[in-house]
N, C-alpha and C. Protein backbone atom coordinates (compact mmCIF):
# COMPACT_ATOMS: atom_id res chain seq x y z
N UNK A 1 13.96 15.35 -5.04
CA UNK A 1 14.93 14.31 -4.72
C UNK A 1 15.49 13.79 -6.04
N UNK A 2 17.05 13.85 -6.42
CA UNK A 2 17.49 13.75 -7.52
C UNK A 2 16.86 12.37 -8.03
N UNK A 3 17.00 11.21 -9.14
CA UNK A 3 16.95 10.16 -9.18
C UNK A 3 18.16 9.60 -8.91
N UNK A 4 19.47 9.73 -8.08
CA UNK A 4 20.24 9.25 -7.35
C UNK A 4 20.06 8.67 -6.06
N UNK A 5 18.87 9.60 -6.21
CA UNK A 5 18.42 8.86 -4.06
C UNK A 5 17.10 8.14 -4.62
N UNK A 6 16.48 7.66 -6.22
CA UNK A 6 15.87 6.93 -5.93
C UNK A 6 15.46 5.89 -5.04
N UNK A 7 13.81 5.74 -4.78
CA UNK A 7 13.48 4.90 -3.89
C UNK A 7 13.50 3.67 -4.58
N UNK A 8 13.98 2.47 -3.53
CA UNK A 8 14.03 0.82 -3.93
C UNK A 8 12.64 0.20 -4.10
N UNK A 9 12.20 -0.08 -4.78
CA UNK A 9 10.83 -1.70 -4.87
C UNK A 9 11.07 -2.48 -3.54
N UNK A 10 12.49 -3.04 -3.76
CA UNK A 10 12.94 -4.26 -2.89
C UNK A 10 12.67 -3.92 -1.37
N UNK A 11 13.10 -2.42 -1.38
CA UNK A 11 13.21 -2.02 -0.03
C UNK A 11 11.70 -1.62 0.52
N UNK A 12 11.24 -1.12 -0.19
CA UNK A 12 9.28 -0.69 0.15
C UNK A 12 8.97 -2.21 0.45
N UNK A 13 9.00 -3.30 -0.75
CA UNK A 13 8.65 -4.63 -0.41
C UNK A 13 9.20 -4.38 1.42
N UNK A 14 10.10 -5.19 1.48
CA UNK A 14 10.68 -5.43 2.88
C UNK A 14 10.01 -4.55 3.85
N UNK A 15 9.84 -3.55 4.06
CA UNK A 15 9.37 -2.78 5.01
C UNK A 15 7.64 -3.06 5.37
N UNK A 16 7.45 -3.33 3.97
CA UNK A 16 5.54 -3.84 3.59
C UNK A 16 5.18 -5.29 4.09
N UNK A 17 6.46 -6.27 4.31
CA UNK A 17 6.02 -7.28 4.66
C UNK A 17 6.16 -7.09 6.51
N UNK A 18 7.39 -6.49 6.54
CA UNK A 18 7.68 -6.56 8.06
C UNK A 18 6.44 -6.14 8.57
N UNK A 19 6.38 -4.67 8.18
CA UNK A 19 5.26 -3.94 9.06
C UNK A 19 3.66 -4.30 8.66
N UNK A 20 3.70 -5.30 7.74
CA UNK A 20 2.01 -5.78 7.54
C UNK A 20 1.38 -6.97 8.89
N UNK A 21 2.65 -7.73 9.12
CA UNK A 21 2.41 -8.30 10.24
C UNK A 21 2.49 -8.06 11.65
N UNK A 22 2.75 -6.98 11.98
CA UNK A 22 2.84 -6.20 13.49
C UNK A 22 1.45 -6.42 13.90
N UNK A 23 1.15 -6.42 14.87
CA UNK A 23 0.08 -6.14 15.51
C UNK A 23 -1.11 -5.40 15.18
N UNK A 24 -2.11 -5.82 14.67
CA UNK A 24 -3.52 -5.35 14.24
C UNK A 24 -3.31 -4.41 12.89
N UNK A 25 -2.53 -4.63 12.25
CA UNK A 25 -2.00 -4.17 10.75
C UNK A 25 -2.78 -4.88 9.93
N UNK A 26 -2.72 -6.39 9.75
CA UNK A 26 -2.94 -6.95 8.63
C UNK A 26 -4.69 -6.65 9.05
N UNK A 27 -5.32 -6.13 9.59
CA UNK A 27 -6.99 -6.26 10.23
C UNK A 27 -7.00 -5.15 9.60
N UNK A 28 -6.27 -3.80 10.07
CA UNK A 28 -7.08 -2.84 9.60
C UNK A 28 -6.23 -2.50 8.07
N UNK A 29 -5.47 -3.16 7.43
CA UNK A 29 -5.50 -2.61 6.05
C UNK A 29 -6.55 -3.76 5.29
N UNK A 30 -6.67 -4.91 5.97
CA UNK A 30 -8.06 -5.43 5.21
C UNK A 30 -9.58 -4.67 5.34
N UNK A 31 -9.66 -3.91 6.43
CA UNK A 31 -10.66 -3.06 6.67
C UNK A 31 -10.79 -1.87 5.72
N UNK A 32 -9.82 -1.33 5.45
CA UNK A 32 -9.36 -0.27 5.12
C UNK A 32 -9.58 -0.81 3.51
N UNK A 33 -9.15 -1.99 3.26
CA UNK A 33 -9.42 -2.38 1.09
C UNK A 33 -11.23 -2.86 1.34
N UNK A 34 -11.74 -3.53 2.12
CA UNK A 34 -12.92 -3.81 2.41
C UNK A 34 -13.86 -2.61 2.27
N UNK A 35 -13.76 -2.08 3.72
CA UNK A 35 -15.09 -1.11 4.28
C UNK A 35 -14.49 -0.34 3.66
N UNK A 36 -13.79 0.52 3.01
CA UNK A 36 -13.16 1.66 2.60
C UNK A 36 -12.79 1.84 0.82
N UNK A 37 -12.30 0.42 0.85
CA UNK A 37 -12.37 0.76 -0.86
C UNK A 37 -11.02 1.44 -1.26
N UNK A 38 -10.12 1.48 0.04
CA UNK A 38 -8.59 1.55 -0.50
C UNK A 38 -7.28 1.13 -0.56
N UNK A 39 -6.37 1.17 -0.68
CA UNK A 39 -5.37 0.53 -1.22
C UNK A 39 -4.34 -0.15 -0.63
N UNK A 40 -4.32 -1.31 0.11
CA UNK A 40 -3.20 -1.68 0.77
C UNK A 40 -1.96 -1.10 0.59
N UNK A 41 -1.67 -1.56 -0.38
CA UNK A 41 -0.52 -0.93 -0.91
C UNK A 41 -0.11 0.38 -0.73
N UNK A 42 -1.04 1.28 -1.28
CA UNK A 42 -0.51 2.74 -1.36
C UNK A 42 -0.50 2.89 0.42
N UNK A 43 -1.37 2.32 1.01
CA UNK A 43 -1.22 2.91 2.64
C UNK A 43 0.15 2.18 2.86
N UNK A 44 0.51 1.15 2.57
CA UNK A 44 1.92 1.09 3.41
C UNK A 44 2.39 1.71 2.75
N UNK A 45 2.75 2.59 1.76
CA UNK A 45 3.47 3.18 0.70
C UNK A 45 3.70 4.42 1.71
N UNK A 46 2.40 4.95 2.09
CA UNK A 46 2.06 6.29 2.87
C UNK A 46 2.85 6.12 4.28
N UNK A 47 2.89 5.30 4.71
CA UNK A 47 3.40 4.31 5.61
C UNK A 47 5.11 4.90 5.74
N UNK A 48 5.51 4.03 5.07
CA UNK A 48 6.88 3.96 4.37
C UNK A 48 7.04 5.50 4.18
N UNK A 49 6.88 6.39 3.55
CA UNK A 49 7.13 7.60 3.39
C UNK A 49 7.26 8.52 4.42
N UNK A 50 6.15 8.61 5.42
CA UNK A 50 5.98 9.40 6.38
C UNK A 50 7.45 9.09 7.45
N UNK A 51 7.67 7.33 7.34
CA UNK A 51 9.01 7.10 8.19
C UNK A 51 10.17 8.03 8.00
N UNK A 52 10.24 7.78 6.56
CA UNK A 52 11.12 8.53 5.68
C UNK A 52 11.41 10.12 5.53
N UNK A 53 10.10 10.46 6.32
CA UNK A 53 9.87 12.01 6.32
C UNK A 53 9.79 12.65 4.74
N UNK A 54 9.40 12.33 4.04
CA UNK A 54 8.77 12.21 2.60
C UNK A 54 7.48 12.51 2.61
N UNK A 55 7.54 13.97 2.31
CA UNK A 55 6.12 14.68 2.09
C UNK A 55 5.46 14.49 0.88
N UNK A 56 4.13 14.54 0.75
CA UNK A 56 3.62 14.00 -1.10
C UNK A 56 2.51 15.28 -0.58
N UNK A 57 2.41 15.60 -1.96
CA UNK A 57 1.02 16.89 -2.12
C UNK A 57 0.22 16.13 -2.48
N UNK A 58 -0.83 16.98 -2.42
CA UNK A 58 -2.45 16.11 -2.96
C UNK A 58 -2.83 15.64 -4.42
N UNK A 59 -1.89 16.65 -4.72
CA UNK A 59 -1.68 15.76 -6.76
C UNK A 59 -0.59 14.88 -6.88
N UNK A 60 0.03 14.34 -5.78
CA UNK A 60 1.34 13.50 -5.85
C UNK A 60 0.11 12.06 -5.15
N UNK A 61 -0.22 12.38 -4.45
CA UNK A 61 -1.39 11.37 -3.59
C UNK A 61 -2.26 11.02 -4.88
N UNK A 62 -2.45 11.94 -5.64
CA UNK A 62 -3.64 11.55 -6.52
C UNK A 62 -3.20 10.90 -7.44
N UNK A 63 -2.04 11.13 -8.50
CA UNK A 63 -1.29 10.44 -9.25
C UNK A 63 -0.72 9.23 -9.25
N UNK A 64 -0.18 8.50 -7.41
CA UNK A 64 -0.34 7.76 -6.97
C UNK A 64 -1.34 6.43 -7.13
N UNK A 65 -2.79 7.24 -6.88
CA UNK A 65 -3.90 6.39 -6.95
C UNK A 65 -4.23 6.31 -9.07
N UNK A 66 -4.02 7.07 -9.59
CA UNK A 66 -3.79 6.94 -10.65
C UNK A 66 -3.27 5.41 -11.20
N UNK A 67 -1.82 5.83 -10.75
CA UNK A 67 -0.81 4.49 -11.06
C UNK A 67 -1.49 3.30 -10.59
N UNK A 68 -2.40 3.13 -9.88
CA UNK A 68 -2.91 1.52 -9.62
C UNK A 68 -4.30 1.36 -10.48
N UNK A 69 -4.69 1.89 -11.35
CA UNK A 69 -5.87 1.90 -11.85
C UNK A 69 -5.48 0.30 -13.09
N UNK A 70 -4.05 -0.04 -13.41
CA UNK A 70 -4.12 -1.08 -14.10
C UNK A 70 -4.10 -2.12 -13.30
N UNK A 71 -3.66 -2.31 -12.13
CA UNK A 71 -3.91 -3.54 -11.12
C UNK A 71 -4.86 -3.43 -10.38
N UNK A 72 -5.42 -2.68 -9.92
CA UNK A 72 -5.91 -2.93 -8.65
C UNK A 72 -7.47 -3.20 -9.08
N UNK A 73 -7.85 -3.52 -10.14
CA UNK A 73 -9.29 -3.93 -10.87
C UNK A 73 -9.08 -5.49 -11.14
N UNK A 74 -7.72 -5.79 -11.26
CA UNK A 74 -7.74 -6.96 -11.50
C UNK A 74 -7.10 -7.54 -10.31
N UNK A 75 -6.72 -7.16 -9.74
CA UNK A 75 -6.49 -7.86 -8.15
C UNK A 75 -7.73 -8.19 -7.33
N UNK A 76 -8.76 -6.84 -7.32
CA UNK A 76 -10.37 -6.99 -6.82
C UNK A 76 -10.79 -8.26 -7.05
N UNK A 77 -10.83 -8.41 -8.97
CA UNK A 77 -11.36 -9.72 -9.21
C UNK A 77 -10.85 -11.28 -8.67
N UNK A 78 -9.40 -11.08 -8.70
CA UNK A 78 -8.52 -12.42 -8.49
C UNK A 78 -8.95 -12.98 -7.16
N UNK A 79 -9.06 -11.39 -6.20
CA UNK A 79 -9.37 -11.56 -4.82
C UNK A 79 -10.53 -12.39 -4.55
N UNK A 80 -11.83 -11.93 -5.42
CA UNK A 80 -13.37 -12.64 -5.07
C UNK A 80 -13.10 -13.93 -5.70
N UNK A 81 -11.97 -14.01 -6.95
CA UNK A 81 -12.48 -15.36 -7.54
C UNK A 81 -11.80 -16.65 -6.32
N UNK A 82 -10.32 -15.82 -5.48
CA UNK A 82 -9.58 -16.92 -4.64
C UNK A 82 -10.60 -17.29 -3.97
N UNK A 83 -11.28 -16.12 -3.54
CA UNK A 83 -12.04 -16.25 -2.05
C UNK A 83 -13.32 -17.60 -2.78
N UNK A 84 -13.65 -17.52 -3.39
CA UNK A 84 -15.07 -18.43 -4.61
C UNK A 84 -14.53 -19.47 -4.27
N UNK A 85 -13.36 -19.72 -5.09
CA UNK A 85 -12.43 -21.44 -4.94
C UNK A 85 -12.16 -21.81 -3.97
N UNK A 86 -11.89 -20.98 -2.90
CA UNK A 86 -11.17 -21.62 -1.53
C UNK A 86 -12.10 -22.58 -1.23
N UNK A 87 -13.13 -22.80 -0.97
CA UNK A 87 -14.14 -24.42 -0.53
C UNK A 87 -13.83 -25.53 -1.34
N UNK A 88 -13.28 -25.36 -2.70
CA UNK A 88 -12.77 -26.21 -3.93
C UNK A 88 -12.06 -27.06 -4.01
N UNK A 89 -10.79 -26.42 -2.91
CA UNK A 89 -9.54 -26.18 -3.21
C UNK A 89 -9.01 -27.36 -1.92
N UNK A 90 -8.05 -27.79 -2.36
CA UNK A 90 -7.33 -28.16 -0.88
C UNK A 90 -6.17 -27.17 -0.64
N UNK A 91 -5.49 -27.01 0.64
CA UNK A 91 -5.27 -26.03 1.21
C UNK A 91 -3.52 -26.00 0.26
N UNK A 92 -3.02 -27.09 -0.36
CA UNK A 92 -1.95 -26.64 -1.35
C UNK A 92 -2.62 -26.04 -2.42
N UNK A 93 -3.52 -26.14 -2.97
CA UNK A 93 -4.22 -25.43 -4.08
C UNK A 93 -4.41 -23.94 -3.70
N UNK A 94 -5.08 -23.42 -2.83
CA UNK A 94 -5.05 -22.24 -2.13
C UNK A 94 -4.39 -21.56 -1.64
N UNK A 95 -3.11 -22.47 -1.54
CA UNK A 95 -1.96 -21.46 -1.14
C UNK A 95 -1.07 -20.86 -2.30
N UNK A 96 -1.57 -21.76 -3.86
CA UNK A 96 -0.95 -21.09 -4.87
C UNK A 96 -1.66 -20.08 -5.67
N UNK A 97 -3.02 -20.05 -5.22
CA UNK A 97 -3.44 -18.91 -5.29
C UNK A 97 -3.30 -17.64 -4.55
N UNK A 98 -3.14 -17.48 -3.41
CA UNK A 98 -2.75 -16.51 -2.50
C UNK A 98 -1.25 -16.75 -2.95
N UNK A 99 -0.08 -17.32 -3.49
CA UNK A 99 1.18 -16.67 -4.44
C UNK A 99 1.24 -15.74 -4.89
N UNK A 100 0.05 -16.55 -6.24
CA UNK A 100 0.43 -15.53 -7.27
C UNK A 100 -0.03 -14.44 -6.65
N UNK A 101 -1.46 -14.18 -6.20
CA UNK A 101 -1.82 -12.90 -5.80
C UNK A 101 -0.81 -12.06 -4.99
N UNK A 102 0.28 -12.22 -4.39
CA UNK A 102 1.05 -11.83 -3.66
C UNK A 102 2.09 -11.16 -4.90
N UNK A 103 2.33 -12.38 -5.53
CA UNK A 103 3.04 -11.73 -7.17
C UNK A 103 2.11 -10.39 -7.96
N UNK A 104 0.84 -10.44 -7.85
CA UNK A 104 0.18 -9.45 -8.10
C UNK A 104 0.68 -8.12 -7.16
N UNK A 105 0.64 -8.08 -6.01
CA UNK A 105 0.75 -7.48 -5.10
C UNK A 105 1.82 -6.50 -5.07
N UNK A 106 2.86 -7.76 -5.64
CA UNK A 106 4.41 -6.97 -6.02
C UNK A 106 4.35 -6.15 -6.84
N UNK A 107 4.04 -6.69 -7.96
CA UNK A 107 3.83 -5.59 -9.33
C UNK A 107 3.59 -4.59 -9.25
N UNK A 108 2.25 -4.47 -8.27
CA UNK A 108 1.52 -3.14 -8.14
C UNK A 108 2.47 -2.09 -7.27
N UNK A 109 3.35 -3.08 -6.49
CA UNK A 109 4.18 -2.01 -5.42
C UNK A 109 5.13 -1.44 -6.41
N UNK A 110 5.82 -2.06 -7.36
CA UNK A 110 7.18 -1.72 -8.52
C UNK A 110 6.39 -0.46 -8.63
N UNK A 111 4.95 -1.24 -9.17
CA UNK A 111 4.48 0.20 -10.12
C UNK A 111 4.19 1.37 -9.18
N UNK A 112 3.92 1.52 -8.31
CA UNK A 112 3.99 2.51 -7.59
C UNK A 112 5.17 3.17 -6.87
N UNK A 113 6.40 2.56 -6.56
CA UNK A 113 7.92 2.91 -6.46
C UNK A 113 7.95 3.41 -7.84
N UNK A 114 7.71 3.11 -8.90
CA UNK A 114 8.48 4.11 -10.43
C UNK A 114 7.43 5.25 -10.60
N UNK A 115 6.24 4.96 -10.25
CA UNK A 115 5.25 6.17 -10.57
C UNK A 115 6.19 7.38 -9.55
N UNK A 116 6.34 6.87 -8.05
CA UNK A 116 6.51 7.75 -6.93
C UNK A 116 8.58 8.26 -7.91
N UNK A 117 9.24 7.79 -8.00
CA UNK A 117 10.44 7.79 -8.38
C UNK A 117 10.47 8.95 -10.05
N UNK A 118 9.57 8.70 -10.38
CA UNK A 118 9.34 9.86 -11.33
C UNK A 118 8.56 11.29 -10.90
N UNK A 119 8.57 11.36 -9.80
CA UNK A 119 7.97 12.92 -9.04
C UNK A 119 8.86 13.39 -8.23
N UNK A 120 9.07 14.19 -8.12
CA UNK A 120 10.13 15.59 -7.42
C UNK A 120 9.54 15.54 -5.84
N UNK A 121 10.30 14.74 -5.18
CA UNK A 121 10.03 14.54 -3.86
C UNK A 121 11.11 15.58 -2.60
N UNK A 122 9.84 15.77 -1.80
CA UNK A 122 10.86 16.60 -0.70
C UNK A 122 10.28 15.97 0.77
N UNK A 123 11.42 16.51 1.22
CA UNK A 123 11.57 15.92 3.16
C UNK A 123 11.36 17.19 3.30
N UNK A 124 10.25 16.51 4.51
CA UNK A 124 9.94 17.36 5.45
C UNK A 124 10.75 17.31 6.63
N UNK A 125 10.37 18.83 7.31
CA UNK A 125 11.35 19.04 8.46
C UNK A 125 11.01 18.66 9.90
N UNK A 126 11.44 17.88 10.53
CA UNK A 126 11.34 17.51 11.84
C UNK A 126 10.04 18.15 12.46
N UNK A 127 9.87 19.07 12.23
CA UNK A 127 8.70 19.87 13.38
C UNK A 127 7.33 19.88 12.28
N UNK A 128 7.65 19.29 11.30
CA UNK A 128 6.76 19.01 10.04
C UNK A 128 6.44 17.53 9.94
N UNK A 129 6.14 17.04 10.87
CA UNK A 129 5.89 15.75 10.03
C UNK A 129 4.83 15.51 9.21
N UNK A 130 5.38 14.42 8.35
CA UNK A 130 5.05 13.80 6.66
C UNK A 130 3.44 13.19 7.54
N UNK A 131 2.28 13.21 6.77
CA UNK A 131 1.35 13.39 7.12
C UNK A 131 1.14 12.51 6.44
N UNK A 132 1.17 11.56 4.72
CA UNK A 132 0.52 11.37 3.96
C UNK A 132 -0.45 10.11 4.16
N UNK A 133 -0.36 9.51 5.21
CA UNK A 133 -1.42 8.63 5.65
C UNK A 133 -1.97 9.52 6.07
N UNK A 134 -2.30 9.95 6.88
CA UNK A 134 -3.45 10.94 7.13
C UNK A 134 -4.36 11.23 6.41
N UNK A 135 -3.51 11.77 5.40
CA UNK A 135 -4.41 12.72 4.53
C UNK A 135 -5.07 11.46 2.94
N UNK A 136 -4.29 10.22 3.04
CA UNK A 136 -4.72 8.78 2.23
C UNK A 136 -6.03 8.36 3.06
N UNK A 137 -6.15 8.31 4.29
CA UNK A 137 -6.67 7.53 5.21
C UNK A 137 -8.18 9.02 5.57
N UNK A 138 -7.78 10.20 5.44
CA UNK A 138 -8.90 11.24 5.49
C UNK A 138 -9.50 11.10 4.46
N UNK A 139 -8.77 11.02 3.27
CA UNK A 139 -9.72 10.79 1.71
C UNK A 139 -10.77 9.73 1.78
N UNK A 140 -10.40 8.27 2.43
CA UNK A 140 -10.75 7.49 2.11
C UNK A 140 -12.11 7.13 3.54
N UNK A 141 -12.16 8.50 4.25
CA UNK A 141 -13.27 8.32 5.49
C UNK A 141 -12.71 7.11 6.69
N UNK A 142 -11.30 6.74 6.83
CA UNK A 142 -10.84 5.66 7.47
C UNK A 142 -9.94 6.29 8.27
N UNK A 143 -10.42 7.41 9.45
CA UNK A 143 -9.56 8.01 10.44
C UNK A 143 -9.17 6.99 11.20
N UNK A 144 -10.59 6.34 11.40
CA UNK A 144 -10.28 5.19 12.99
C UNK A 144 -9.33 4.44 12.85
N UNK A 145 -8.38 4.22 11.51
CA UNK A 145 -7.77 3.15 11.43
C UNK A 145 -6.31 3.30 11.26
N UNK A 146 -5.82 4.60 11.31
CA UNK A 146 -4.75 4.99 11.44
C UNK A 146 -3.62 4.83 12.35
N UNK A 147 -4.41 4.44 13.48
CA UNK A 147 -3.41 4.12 14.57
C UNK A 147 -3.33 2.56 14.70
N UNK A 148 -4.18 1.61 14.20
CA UNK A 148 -3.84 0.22 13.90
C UNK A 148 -2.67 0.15 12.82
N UNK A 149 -3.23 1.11 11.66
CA UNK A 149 -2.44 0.66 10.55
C UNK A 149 -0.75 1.01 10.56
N UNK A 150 -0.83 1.79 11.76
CA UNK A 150 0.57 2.29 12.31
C UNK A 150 1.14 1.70 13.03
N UNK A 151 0.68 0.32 13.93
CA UNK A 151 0.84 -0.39 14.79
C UNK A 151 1.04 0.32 15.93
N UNK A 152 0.02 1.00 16.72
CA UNK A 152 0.24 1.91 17.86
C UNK A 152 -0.32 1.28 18.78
């Protein structure tokens, strides 16, 4: 895919907020960073792609998880320290922590739109569908949660 049809940040954002709140979404991608140990993000990413019919290989998936190795260690932490303070906190205090973390959140999506925007992407064909949750969600031992995280 030339970098003329680059993919948008803005637009992954938008699609990541809509579809995080559908129905039993926001449960199982907390299940899925919890019991599983993977990536909100990159699953709506996987998400987003498969709509798109945007196939990724297993070294495009892997490179992917690559690109979050500078946030997503420090999001872990921010996460346990919000969760620590929240008894601390009054509930305006806590909501500017769950901000920024959301500002965290963003970052990590940019960085994963330019990681994905610098790889040679192809569409798949109709009778092919784009799999790459599947195969995010098979890596990560989290079959059962595929059809929540899809809102089915």
């Amino acid at each position: 895919m030339p970098q003329s049809n680059a993919l948008s940040h803005d637009a992954f954002w938008q699609f990541s907020y809509n579809h995080y709140f559908k129905a039993d979404v926001e449960a199982a991608c907390l299940a899925l960073q919890t019991f599983h140990k993977g990536s909100v993000n990159l699953a709506l990413l996987m998400i987003w792609l498969d709509a798109q019919a945007i196939g990724l290989s297993h070294a495009q998936l892997l490179q992917l998880e690559d690109s979050l190795q500078p946030t997503e260690g420090l999001l872990e932490r921010y996460r346990h320290m919000r969760r620590a303070l929240k008894p601390q906190l009054d509930s305006n205090g806590y909501e500017q922590l769950k901000d920024f973390e959301l500002q965290m959140e963003r970052q990590q999506q940019h960085d994963l739109i330019a990681a994905l925007n610098q790889m040679p992407l192809r569409r798949v064909a109709e009778q092919e569908p784009a799999a790459n949750l599947a195969r995010y969600c098979h890596r990560l031992g989290a079959m059962a949660l595929i059809d929540k995280l899809l809102a089915k």
